[in-house]
C-alpha atoms as a PDB file:
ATOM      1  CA  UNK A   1     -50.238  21.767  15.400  1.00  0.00           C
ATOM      2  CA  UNK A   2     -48.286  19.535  12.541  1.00  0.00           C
ATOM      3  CA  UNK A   3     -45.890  17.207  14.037  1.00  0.00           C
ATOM      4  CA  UNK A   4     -42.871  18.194  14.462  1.00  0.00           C
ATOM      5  CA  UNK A   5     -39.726  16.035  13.293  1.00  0.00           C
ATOM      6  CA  UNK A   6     -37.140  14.893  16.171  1.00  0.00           C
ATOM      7  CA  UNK A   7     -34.211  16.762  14.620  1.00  0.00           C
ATOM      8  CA  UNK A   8     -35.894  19.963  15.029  1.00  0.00           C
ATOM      9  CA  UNK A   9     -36.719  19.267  18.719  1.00  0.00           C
ATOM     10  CA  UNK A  10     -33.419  17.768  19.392  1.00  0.00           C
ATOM     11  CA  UNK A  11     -32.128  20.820  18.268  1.00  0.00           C
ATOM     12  CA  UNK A  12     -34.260  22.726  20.152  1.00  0.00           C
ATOM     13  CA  UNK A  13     -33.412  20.547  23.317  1.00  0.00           C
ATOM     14  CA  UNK A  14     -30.169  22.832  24.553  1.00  0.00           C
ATOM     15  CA  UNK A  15     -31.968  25.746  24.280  1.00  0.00           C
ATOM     16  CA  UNK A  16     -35.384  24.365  26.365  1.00  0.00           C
ATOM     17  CA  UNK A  17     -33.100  23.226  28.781  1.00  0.00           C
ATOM     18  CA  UNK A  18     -31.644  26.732  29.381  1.00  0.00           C
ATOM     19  CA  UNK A  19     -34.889  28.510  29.468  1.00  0.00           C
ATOM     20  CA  UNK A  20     -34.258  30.864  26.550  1.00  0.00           C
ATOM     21  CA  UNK A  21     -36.486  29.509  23.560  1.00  0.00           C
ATOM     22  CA  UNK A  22     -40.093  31.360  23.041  1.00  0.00           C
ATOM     23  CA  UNK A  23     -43.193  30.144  24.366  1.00  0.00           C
ATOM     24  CA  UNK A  24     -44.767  28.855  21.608  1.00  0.00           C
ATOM     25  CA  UNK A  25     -40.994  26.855  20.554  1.00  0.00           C
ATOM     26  CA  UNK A  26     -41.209  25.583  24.420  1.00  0.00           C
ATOM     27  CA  UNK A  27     -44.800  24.355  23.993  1.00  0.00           C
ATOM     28  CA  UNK A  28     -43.718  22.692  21.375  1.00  0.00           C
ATOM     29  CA  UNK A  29     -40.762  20.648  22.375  1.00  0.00           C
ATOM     30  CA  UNK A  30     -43.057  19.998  25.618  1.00  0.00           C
ATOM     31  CA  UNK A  31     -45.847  18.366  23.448  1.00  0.00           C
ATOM     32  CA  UNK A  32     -43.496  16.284  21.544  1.00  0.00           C
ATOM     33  CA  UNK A  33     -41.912  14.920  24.460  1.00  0.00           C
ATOM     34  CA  UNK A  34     -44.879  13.299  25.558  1.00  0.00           C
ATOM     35  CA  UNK A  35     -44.918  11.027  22.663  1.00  0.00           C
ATOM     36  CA  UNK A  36     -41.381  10.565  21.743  1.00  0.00           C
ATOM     37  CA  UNK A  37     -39.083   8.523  24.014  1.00  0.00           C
ATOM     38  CA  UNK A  38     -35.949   9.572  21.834  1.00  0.00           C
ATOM     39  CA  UNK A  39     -35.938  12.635  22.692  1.00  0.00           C
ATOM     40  CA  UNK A  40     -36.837  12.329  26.461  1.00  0.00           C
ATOM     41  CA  UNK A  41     -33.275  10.328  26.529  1.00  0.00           C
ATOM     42  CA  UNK A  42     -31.571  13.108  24.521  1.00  0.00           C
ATOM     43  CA  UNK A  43     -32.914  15.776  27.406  1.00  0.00           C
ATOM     44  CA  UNK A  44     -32.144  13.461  29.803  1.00  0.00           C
ATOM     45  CA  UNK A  45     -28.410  13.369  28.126  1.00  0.00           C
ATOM     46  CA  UNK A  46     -28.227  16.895  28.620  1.00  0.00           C
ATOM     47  CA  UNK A  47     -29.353  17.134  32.008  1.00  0.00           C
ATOM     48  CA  UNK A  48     -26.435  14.753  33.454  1.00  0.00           C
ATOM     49  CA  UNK A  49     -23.942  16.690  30.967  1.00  0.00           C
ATOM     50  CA  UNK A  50     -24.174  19.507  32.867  1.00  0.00           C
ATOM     51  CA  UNK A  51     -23.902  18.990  36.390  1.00  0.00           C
ATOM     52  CA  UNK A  52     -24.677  22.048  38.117  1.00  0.00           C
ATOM     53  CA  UNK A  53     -28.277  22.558  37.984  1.00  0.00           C
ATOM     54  CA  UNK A  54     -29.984  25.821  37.053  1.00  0.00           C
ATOM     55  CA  UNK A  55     -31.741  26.118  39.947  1.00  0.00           C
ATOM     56  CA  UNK A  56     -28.790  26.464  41.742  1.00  0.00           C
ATOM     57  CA  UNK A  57     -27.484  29.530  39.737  1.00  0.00           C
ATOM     58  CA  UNK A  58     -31.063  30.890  39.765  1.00  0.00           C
ATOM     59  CA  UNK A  59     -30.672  30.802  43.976  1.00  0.00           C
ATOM     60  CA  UNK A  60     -27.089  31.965  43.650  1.00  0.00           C
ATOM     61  CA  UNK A  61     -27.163  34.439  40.848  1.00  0.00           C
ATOM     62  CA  UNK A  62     -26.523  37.321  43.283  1.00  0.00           C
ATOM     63  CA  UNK A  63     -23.710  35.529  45.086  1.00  0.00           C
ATOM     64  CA  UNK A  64     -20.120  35.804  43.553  1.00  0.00           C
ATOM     65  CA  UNK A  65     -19.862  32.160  44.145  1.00  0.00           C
ATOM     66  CA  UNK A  66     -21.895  30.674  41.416  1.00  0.00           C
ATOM     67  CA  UNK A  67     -18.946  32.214  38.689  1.00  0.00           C
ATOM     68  CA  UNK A  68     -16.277  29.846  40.590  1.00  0.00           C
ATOM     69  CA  UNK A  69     -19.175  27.218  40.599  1.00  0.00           C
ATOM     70  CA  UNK A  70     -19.223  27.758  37.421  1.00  0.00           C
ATOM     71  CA  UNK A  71     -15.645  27.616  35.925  1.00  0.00           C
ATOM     72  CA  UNK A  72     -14.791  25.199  38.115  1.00  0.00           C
ATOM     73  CA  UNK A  73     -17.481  22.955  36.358  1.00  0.00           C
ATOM     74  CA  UNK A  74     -15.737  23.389  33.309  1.00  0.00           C
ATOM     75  CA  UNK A  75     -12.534  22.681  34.552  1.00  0.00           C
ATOM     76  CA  UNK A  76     -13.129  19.099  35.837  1.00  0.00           C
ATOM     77  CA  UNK A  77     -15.248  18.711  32.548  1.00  0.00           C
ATOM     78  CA  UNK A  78     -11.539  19.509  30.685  1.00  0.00           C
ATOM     79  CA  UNK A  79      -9.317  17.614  32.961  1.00  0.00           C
ATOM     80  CA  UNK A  80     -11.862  14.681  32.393  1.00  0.00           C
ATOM     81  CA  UNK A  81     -12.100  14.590  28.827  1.00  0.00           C
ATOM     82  CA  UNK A  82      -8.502  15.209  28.784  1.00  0.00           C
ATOM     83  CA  UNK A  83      -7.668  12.246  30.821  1.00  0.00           C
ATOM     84  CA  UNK A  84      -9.960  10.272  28.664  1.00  0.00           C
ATOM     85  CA  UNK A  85      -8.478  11.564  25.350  1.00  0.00           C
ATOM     86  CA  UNK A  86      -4.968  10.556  27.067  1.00  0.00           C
ATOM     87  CA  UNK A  87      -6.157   7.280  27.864  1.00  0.00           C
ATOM     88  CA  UNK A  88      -7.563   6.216  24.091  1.00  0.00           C
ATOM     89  CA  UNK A  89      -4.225   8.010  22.709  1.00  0.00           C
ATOM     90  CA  UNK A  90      -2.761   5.643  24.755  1.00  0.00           C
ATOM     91  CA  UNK A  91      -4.459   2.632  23.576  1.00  0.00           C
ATOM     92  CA  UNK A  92      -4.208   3.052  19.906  1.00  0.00           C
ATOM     93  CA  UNK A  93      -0.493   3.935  20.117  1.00  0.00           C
ATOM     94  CA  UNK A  94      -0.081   0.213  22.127  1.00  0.00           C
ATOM     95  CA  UNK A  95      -2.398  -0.941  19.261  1.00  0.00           C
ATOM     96  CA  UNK A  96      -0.250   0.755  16.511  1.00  0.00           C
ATOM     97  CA  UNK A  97       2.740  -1.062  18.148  1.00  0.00           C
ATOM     98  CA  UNK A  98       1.578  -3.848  18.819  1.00  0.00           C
ATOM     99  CA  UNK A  99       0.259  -4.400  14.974  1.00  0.00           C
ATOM    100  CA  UNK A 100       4.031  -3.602  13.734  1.00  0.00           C
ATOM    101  CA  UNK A 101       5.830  -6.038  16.403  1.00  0.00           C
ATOM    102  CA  UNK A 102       3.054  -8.546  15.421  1.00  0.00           C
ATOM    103  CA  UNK A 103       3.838  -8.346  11.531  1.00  0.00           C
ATOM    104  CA  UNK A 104       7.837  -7.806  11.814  1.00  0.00           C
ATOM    105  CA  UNK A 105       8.611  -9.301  14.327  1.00  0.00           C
ATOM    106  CA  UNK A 106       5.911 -12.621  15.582  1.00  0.00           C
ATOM    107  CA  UNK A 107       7.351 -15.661  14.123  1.00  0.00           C
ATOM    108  CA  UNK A 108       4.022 -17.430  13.117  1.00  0.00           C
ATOM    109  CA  UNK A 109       4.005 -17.611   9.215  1.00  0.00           C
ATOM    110  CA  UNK A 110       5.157 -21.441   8.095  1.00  0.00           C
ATOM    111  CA  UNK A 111       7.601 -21.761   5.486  1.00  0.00           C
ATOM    112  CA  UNK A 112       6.299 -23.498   2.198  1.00  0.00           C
ATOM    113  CA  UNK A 113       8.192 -26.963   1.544  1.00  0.00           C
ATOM    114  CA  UNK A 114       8.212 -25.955  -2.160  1.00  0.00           C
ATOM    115  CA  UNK A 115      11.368 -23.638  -0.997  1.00  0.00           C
ATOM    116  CA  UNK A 116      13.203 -25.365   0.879  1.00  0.00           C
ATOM    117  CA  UNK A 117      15.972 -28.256   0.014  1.00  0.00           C
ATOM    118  CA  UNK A 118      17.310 -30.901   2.180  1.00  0.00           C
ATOM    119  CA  UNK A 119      20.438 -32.412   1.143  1.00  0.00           C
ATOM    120  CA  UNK A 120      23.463 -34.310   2.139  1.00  0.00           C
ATOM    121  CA  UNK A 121      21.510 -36.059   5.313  1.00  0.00           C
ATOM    122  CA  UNK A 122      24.476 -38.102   7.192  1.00  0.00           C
ATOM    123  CA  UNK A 123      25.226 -39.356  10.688  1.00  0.00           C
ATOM    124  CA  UNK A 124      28.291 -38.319  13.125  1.00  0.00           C
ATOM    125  CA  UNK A 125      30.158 -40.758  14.903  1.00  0.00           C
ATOM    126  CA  UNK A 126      28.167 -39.451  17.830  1.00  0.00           C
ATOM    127  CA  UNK A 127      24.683 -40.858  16.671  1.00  0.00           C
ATOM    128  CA  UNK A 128      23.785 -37.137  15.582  1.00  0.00           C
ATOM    129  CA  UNK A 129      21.998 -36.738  12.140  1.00  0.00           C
ATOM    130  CA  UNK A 130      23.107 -33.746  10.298  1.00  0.00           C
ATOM    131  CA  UNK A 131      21.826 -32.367   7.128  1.00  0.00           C
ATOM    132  CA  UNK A 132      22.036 -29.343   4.702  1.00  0.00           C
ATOM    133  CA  UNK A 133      19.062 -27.078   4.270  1.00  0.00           C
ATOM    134  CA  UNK A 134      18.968 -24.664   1.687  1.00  0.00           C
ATOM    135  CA  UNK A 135      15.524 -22.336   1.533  1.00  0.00           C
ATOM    136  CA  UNK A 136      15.540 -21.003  -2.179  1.00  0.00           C
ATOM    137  CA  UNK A 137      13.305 -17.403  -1.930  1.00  0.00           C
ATOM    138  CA  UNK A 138      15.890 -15.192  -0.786  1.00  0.00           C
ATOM    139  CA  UNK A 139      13.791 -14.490   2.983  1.00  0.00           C
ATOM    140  CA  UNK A 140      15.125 -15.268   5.918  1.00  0.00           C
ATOM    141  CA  UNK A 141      13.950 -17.594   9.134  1.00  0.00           C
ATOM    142  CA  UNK A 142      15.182 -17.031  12.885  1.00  0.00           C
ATOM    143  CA  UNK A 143      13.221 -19.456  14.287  1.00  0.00           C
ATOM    144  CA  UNK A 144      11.984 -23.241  14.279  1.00  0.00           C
ATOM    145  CA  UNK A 145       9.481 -24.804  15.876  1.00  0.00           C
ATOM    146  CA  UNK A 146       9.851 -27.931  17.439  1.00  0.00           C
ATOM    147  CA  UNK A 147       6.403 -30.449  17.937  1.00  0.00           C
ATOM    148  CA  UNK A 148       5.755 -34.206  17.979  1.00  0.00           C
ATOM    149  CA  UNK A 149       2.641 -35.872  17.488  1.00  0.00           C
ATOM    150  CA  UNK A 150       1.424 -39.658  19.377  1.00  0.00           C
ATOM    151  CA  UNK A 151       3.019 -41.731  16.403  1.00  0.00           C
ATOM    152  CA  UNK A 152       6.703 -40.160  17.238  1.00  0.00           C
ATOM    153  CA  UNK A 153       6.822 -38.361  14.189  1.00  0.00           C
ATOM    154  CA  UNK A 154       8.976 -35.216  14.911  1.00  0.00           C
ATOM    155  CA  UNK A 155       8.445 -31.982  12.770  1.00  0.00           C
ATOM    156  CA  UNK A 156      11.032 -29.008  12.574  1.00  0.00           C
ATOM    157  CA  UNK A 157       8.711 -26.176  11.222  1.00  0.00           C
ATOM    158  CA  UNK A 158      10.737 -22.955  10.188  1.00  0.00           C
ATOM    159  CA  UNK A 159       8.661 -19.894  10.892  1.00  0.00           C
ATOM    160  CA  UNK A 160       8.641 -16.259   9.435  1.00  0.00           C
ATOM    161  CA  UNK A 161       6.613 -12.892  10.308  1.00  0.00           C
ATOM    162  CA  UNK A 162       3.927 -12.049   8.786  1.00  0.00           C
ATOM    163  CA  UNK A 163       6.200  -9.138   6.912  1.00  0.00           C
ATOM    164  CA  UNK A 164       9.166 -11.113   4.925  1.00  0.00           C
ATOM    165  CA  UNK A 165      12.671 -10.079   5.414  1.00  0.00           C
ATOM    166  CA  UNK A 166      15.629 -10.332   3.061  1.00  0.00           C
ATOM    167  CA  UNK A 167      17.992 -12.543   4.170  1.00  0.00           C
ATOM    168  CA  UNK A 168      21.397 -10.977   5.531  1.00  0.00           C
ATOM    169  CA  UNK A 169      24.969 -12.522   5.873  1.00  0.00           C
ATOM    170  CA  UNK A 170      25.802 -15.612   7.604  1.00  0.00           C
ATOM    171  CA  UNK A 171      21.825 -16.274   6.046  1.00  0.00           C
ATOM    172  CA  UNK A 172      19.631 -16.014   9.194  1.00  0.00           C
ATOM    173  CA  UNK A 173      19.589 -19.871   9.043  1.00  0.00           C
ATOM    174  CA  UNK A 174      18.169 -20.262   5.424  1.00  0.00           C
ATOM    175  CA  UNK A 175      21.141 -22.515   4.452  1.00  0.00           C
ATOM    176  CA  UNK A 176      23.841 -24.466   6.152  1.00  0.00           C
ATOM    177  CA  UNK A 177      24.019 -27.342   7.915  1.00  0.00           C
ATOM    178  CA  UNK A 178      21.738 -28.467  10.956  1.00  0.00           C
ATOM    179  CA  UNK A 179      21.814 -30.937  12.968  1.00  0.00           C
ATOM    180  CA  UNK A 180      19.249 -32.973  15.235  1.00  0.00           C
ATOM    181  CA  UNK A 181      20.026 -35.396  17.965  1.00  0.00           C
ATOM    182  CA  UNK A 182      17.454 -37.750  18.908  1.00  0.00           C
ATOM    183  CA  UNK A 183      18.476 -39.526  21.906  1.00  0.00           C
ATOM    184  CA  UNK A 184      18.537 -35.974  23.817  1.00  0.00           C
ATOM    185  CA  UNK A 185      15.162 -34.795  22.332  1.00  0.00           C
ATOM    186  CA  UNK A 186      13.787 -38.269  23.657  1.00  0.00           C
ATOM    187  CA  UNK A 187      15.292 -37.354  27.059  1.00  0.00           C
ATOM    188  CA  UNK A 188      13.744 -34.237  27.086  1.00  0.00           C
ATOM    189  CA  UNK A 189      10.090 -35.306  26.031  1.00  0.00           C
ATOM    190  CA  UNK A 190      10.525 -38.039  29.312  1.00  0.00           C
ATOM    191  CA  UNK A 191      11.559 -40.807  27.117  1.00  0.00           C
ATOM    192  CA  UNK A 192       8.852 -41.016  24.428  1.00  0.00           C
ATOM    193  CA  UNK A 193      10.158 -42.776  21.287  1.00  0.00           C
ATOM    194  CA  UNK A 194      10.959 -40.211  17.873  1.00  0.00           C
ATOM    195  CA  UNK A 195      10.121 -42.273  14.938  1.00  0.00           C
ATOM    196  CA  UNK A 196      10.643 -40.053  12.215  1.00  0.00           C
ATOM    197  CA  UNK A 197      11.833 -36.706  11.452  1.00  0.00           C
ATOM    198  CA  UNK A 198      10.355 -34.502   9.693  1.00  0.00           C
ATOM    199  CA  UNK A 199      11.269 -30.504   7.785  1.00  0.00           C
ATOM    200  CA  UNK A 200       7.716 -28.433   7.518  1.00  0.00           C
ATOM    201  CA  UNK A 201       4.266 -29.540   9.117  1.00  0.00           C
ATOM    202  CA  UNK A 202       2.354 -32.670   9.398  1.00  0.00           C
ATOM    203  CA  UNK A 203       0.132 -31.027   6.247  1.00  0.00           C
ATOM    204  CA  UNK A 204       3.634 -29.958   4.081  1.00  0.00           C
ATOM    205  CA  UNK A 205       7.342 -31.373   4.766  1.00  0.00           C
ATOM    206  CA  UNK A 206      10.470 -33.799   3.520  1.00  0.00           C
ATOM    207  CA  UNK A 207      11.395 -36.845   5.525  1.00  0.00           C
ATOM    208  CA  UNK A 208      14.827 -36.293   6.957  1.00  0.00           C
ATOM    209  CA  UNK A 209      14.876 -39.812   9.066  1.00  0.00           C
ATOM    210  CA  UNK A 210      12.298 -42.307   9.961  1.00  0.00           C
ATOM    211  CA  UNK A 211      13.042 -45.134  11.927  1.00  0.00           C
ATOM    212  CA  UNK A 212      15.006 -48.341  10.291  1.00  0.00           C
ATOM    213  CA  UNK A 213      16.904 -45.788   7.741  1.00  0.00           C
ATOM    214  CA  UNK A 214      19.974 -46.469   7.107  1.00  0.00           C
ATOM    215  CA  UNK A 215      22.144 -42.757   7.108  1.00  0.00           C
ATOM    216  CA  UNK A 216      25.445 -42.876   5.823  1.00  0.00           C
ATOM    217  CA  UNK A 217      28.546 -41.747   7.797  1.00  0.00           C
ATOM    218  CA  UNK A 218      29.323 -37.953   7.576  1.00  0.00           C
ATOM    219  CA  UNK A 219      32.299 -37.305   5.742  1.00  0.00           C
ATOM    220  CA  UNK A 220      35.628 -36.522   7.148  1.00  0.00           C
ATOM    221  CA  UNK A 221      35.047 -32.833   6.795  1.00  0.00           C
ATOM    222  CA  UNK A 222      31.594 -32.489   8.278  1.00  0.00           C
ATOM    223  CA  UNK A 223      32.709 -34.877  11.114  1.00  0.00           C
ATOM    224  CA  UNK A 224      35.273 -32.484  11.512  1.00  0.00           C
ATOM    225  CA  UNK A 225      33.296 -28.917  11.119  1.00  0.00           C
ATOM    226  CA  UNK A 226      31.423 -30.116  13.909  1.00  0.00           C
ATOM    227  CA  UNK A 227      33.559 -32.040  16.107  1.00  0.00           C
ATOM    228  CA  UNK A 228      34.481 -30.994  19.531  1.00  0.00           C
ATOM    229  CA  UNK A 229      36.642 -32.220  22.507  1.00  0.00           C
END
């Protein structure tokens, strides 16, 4: 007999398992699976598929039984593919939602230096530096990060999501005047020394202070925008 390719025989397969091929076709798929592991696994896929075994319906076939048997076979085959069809529906939707709050909405994207402008740096009568920062492309930030490295330098680090917004009226913080003070950012790092400060990353910023600097006073009207008694 020519060999015979395993797509024929897995095609075969369903109907050697339910006993209704010829004799010659069940030969056939018999001989092959001798020699071809493939297709012993694909039977062997079958077989667990369908869980009530022919021998049972053979013993049963007289007995009304073996039609409930039957259907209700099926109908914990549905409910379980249904569940399971549930449960990935359920995952990609979380993974469909997660994906948009992760682009719109996580904070991770740094803000280029070559947009931004710090100006007017000053110092309150309190100790507290102030300064004006203006970012130039029109997006908008709600949120810095705040980090330190060993040497005391301190970096403020404006962040985006991955999907720009416009910026909106009063200019999700994209320009106006900030201010930083250092003695309670030492406080709250237990004590450790800031020697600089920084706008951007280690990689890409703009000195605001560094240690020794010399700020000038903040005028009248600053001192007075952001006094309070």
């Amino acid at each position: 007999m020519n060999k015979v390719s395993c797509e024929i025989v897995k095609d075969m397969l369903p109907l050697y398992y339910d006993n209704v091929c010829s004799e010659d076709s069940k030969k056939m798929v018999e001989e092959h699976l001798i020699v071809c592991d493939s297709c012993k696994m694909e039977l062997a896929r079958i077989q667990a598929d369908f869980k009530l075994p022919k021998e049972e319906i053979e013993r049963n076939k007289n007995d009304g039984n073996v039609i409930k048997n039957i259907s209700s076979f099926w109908n914990r085959s549905r409910t379980k593919s249904f569940i399971k069809g549930g449960m990935i529906s359920t995952l990609l939707l979380s993974l469909i939602a997660l994906g948009y709050y992760g682009l719109f909405h996580w904070h991770i994207t740094n803000v280029p230096i070559d947009v931004v402008k710090i100006k007017n740096v000053s110092k309150l009568e309190n100790g507290i530096i102030i300064y004006e920062n203006d970012i130039t492309d029109g997006y908008s930030i709600n949120r810095t990060k705040y980090d330190m490295d060993e040497k005391g330098n301190f970096y403020l680090t404006p962040l985006r999501p991955i999907i720009k917004s416009k910026a909106q009226p009063p200019y999700s913080m994209v320009k106006g005047y900030d201010t930083f003070n250092i003695e309670a950012q030492e406080m709250n790092r237990d004590g450790a020394e800031i020697k600089a400060l920084y706008y951007g990353t280690p990689e890409d910023n703009i000195l605001i202070w560094k240690k020794g600097m010399d700020l000038p006073k903040a005028s009248e009207e600053i001192e007075n925008m952001f006094h309070f008694e």
